[in-house]
N, C-alpha and C. Protein backbone atom coordinates (compact mmCIF):
# COMPACT_ATOMS: atom_id res chain seq x y z
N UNK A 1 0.82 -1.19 0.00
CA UNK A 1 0.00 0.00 0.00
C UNK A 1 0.87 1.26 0.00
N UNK A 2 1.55 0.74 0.73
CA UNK A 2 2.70 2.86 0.38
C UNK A 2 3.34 2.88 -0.47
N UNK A 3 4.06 1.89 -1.34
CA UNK A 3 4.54 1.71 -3.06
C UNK A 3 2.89 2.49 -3.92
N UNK A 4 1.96 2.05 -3.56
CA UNK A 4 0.89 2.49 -4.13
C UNK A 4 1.01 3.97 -4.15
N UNK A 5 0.76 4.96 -2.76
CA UNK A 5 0.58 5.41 -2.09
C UNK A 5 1.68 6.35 -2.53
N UNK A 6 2.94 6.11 -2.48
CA UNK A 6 3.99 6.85 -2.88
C UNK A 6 4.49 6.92 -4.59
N UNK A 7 3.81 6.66 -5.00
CA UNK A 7 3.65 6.81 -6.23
C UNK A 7 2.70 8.15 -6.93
N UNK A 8 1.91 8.44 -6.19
CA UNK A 8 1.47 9.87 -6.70
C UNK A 8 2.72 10.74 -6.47
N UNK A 9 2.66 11.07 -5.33
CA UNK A 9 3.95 12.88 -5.25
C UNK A 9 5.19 12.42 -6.31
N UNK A 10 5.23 11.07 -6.50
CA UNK A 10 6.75 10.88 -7.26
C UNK A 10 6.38 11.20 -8.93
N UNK A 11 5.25 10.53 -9.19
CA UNK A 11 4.52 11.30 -10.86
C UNK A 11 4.39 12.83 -10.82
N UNK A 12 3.56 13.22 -9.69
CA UNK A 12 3.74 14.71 -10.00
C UNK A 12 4.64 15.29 -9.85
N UNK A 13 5.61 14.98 -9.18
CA UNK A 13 7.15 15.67 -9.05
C UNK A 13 7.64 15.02 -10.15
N UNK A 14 7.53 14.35 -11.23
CA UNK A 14 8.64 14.56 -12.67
C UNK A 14 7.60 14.82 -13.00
N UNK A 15 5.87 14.73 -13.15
CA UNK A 15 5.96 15.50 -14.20
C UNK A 15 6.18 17.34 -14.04
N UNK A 16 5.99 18.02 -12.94
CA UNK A 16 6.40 19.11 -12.38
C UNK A 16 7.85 19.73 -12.93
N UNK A 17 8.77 18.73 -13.47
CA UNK A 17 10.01 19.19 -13.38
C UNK A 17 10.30 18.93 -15.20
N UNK A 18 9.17 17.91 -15.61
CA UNK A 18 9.12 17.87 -17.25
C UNK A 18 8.34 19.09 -17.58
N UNK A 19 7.20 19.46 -16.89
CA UNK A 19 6.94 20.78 -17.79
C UNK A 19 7.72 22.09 -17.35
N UNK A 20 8.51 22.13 -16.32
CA UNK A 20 9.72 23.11 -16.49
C UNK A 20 10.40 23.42 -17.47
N UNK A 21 10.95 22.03 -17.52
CA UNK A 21 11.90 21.65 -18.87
C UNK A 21 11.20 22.24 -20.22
N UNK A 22 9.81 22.15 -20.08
CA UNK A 22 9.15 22.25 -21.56
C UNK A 22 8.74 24.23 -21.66
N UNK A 23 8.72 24.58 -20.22
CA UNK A 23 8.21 26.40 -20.08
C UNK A 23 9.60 26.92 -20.41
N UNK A 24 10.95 26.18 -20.20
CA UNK A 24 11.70 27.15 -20.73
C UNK A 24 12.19 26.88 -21.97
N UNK A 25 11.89 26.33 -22.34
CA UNK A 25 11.61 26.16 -24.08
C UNK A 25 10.59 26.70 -24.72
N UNK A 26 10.37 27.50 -24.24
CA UNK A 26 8.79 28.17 -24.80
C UNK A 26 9.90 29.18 -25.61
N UNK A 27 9.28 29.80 -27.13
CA UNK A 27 9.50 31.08 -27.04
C UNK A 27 9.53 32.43 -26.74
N UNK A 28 10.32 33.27 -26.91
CA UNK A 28 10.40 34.65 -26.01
C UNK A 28 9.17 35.23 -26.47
N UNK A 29 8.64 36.51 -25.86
CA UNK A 29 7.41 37.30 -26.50
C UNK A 29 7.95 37.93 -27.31
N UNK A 30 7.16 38.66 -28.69
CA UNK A 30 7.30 39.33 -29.38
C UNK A 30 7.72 41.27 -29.06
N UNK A 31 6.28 41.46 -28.32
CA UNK A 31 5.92 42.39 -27.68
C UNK A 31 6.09 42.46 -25.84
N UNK A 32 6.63 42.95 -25.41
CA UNK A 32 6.70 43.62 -24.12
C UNK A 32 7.67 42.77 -23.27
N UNK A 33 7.44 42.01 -21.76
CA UNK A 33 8.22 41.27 -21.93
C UNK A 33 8.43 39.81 -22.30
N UNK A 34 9.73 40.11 -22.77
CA UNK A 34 10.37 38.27 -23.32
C UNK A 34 10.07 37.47 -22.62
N UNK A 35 10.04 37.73 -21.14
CA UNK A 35 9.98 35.89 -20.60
C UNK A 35 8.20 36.19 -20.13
N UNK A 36 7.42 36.99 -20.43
CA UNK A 36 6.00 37.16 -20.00
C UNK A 36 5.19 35.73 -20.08
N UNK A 37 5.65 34.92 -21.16
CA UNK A 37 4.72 33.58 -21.20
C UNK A 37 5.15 33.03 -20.48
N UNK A 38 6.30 32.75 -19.64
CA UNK A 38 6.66 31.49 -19.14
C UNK A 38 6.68 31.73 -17.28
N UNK A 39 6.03 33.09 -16.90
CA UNK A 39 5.42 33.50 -15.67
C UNK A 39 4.21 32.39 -14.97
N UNK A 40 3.44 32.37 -15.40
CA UNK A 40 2.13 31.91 -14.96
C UNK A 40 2.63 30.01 -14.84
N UNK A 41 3.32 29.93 -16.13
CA UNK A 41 3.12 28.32 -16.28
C UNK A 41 4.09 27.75 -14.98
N UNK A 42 5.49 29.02 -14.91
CA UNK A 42 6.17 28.59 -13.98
C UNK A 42 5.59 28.76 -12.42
N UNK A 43 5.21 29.56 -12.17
CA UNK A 43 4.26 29.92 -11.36
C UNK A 43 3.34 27.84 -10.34
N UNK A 44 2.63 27.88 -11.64
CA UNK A 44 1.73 26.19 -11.59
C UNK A 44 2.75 25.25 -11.26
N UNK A 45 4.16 25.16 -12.30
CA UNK A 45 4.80 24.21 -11.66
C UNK A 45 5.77 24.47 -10.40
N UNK A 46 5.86 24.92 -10.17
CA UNK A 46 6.37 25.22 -8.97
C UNK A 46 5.59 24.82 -7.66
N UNK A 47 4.44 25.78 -8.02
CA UNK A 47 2.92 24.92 -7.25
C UNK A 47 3.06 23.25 -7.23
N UNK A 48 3.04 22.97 -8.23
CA UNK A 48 2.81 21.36 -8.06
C UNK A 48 4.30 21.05 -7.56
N UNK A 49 5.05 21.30 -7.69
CA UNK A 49 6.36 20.73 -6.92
C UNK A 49 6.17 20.80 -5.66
N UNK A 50 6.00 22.03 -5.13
CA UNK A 50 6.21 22.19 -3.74
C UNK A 50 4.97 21.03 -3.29
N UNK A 51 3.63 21.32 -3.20
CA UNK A 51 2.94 20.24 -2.79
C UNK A 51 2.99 18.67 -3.07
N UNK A 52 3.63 18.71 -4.44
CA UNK A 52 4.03 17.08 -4.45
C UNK A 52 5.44 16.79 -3.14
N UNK A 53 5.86 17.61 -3.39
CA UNK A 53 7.19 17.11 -1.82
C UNK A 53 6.48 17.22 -0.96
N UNK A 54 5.46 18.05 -0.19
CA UNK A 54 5.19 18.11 0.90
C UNK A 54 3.97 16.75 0.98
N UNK A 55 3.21 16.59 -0.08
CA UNK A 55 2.55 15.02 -0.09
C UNK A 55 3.74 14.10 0.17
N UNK A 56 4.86 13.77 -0.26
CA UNK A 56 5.45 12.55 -0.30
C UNK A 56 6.42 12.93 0.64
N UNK A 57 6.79 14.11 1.62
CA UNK A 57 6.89 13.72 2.79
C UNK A 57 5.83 13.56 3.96
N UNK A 58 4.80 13.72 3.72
CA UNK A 58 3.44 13.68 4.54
C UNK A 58 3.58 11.89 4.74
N UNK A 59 3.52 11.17 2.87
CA UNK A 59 3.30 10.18 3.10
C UNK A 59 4.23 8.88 4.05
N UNK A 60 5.58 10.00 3.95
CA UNK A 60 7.15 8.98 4.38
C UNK A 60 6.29 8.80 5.88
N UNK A 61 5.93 9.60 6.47
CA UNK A 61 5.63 10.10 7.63
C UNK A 61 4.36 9.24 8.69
N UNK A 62 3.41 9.00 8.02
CA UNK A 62 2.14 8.84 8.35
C UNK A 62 1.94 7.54 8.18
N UNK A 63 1.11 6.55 8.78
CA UNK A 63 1.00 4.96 9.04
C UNK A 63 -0.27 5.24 7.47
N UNK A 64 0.52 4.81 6.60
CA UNK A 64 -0.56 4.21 5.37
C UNK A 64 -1.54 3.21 5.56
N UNK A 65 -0.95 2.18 6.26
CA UNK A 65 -1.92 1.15 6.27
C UNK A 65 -3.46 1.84 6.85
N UNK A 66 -3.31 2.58 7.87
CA UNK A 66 -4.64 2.86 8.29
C UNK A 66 -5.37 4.55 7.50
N UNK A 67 -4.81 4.85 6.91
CA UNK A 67 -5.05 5.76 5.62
C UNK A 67 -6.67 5.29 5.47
N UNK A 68 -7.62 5.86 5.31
CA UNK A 68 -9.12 5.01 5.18
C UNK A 68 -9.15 5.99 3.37
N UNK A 69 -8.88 7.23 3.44
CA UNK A 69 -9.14 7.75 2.08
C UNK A 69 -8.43 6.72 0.95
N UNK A 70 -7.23 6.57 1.39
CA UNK A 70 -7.17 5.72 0.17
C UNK A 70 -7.55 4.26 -0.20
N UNK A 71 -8.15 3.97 0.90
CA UNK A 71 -9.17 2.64 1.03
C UNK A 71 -10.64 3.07 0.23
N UNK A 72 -11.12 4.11 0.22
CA UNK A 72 -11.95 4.58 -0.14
C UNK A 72 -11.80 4.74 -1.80
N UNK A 73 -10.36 5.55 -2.04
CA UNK A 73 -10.09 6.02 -3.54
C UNK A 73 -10.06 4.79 -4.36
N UNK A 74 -10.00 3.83 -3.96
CA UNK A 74 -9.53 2.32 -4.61
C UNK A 74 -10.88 1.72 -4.60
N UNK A 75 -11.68 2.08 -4.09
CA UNK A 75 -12.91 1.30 -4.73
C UNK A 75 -13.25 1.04 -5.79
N UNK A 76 -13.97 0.28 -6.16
CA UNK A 76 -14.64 0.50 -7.92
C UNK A 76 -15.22 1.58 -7.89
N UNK A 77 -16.74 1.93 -7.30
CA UNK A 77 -17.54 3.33 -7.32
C UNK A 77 -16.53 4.71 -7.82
N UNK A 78 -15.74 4.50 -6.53
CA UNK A 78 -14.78 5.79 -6.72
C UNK A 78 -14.25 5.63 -8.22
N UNK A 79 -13.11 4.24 -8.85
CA UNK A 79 -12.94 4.05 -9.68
C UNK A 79 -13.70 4.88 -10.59
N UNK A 80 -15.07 4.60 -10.67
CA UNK A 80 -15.74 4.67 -11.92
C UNK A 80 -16.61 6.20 -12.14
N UNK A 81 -16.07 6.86 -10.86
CA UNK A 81 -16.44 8.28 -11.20
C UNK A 81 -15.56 9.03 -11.48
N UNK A 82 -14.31 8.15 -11.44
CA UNK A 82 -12.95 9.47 -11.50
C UNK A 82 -12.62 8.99 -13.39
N UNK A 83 -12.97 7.44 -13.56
CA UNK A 83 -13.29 7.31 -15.60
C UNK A 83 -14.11 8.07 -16.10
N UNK A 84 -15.07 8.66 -15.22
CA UNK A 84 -16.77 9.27 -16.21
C UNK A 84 -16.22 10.59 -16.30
N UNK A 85 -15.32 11.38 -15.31
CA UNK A 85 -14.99 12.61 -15.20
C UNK A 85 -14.03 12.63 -16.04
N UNK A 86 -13.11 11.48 -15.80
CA UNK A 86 -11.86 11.32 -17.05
C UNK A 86 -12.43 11.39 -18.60
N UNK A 87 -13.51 10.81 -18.80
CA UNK A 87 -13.92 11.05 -19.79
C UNK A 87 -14.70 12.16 -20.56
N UNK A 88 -15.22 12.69 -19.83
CA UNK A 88 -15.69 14.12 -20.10
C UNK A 88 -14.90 14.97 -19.90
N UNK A 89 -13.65 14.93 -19.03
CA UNK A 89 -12.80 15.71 -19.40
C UNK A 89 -12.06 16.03 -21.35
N UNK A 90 -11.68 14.56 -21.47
CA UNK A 90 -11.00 14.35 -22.75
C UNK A 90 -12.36 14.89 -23.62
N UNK A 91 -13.34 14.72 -23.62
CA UNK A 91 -14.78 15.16 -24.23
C UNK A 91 -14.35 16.25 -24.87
N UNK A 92 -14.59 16.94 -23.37
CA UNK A 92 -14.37 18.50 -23.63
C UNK A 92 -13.04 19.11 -24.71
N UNK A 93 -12.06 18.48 -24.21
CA UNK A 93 -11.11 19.23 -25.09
C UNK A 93 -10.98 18.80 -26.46
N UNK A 94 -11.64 17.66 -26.25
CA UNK A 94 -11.85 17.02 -28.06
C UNK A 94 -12.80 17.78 -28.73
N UNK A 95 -13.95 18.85 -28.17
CA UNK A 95 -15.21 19.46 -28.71
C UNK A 95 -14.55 21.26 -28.86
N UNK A 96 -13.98 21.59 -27.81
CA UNK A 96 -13.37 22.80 -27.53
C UNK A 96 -13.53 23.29 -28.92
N UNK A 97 -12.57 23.01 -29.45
CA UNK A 97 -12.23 23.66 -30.78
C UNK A 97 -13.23 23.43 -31.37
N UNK A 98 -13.85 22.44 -31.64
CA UNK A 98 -15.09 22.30 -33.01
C UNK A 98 -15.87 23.18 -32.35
N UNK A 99 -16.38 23.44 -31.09
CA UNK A 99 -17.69 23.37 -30.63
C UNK A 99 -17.26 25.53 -30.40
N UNK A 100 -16.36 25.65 -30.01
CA UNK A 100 -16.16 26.80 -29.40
C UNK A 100 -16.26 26.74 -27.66
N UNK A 101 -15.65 27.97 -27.15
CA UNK A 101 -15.76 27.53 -25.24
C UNK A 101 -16.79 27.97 -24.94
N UNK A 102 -18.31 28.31 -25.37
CA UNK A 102 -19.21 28.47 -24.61
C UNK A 102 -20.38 26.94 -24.90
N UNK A 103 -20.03 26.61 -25.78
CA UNK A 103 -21.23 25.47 -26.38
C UNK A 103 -19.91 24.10 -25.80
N UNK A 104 -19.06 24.38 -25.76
CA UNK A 104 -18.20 23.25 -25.26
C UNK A 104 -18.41 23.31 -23.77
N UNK A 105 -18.24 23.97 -22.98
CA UNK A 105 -18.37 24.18 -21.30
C UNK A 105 -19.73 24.16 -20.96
N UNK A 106 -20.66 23.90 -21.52
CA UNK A 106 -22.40 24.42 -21.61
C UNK A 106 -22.58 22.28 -21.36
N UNK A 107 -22.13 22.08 -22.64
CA UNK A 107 -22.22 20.64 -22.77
C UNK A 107 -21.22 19.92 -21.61
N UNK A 108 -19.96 20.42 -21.55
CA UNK A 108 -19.03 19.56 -20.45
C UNK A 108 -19.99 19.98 -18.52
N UNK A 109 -20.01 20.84 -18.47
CA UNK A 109 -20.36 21.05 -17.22
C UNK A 109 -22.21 20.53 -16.97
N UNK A 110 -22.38 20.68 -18.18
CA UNK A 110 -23.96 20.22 -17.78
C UNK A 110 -24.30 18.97 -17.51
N UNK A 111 -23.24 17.74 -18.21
CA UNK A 111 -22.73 16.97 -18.13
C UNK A 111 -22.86 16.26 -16.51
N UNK A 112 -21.36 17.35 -16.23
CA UNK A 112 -20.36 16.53 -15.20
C UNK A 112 -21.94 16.87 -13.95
N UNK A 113 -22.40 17.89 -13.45
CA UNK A 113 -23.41 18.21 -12.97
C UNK A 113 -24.52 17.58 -12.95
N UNK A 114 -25.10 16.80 -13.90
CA UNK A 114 -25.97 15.93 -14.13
C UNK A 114 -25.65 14.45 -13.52
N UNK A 115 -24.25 14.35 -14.17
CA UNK A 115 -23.51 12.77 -13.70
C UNK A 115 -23.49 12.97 -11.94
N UNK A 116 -22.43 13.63 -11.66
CA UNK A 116 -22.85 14.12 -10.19
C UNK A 116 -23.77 13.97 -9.10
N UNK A 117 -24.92 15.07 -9.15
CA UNK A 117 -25.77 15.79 -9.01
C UNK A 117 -27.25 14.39 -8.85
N UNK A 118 -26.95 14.08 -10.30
CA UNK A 118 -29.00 13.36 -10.68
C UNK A 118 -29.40 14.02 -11.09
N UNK A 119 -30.77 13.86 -11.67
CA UNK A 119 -31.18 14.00 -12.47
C UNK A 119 -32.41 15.06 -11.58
N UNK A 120 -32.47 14.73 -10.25
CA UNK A 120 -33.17 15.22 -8.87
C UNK A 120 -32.98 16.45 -8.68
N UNK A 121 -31.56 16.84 -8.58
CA UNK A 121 -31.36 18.13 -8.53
C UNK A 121 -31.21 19.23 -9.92
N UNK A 122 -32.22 19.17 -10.56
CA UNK A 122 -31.96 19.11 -12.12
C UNK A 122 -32.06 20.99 -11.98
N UNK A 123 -32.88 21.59 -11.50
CA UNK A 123 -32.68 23.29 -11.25
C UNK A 123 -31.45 23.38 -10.98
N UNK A 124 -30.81 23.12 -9.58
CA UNK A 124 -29.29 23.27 -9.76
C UNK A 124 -28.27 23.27 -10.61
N UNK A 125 -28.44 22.15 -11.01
CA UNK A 125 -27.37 21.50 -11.99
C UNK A 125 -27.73 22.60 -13.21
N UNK A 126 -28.92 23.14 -13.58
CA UNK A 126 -29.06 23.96 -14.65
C UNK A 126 -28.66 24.99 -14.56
N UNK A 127 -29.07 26.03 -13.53
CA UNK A 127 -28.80 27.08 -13.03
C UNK A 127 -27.03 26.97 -12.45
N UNK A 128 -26.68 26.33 -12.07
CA UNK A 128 -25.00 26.51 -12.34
C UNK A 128 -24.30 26.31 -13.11
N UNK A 129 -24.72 25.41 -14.13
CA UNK A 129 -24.39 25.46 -15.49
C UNK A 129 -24.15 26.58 -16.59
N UNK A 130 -25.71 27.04 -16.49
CA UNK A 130 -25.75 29.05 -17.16
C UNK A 130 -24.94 29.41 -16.30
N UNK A 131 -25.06 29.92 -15.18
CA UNK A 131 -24.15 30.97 -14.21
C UNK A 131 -23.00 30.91 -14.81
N UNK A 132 -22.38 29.62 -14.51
CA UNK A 132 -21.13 29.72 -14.54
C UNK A 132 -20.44 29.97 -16.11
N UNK A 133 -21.49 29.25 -17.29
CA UNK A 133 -20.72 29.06 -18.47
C UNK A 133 -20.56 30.46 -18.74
N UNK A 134 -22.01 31.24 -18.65
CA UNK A 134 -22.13 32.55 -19.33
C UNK A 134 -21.00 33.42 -18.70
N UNK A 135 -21.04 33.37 -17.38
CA UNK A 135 -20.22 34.46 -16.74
C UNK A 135 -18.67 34.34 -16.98
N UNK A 136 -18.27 33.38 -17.29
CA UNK A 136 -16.90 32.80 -17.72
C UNK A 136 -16.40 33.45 -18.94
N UNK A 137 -17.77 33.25 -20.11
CA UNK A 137 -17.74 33.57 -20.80
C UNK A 137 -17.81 35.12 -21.47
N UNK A 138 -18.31 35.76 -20.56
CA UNK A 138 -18.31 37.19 -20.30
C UNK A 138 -17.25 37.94 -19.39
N UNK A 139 -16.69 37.29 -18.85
CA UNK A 139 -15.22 37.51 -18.15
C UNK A 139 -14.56 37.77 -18.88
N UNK A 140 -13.92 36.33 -19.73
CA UNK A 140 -13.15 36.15 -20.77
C UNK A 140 -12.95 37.10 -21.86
N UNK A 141 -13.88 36.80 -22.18
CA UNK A 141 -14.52 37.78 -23.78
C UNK A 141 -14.51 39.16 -23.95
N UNK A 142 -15.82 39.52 -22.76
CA UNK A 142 -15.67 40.82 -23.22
C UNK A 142 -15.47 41.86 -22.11
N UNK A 143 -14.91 41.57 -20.91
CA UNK A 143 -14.27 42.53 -19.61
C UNK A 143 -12.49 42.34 -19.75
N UNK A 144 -11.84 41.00 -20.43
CA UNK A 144 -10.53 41.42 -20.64
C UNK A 144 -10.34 40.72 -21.97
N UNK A 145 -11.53 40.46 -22.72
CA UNK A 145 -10.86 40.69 -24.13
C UNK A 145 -10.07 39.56 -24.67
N UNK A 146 -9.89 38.19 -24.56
CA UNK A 146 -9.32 37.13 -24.35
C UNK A 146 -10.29 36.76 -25.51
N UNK A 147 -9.68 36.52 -26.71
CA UNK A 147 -10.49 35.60 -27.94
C UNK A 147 -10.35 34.21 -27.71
N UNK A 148 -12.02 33.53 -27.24
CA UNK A 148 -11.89 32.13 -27.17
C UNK A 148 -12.86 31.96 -28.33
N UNK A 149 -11.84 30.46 -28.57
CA UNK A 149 -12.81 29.91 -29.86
C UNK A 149 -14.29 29.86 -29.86
């Protein structure tokens, strides 16, 4: 179980340190400053570094065996909601482009909300669906101007 267990912080710590490798290979900006693209991304990985060390010394640390979350994460159920999300994730970015980001996030979130949610809480799931797609989409668009497909 802690080979299991210690196997997350060790994936996200290379991949943390592969997309380093890949932000400073980015090209320089054209306009203003040169290293302006590679702020934000470095920013994330760094993020994920630091918390992947502090997970995989959490985990050196802590009696795994009696860990109940990851008794829990290993279920099938769990299994099979983290495939349905996996899959509507890949959905989404496979539609993105054809679909554009408001008819793509309209369909992905109404989706994941429905899968979620039921079919019971169906006002909710609707009403945060609009909220969120439109307002995203009005963020984006037309308060800073960000052309999404």
């Amino acid at each position: 179980m802690r080979a299991f267990r210690l196997s997350f912080p060790i994936f996200f710590i290379s991949l943390s340190l592969i997309y380093m490798i890949m932000i400073f290979q980015l090209p320089p900006a054209l306009l203003g400053d040169p290293d302006a693209p590679k702020y934000f991304p470095m920013i994330v990985a760094i993020g994920i570094l630091v918390f992947a060390v502090i997970d995989l010394v959490n985990v050196r640390t802590e009696n795994v065996e009696a860990n109940e979350d990851l008794a829990t994460l290993i279920k099938k159920d769990s299994l099979k909601i983290i495939g349905v999300i996996l899959a509507l994730c890949v959905g989404y970015a496979l539609i993105f482009e054809w679909a554009g980001f408001l008819a793509a996030t309209l369909l992905f979130l109404g989706a994941l909300m429905f899968y979620l949610n039921g079919y019971r809480r169906w006002v909710l799931n609707l009403t945060v669906t609009l909220i969120f797609s439109f307002s995203s989409w009005y963020i984006f668009s037309q308060l800073l101007e960000i052309s999404l497909p």
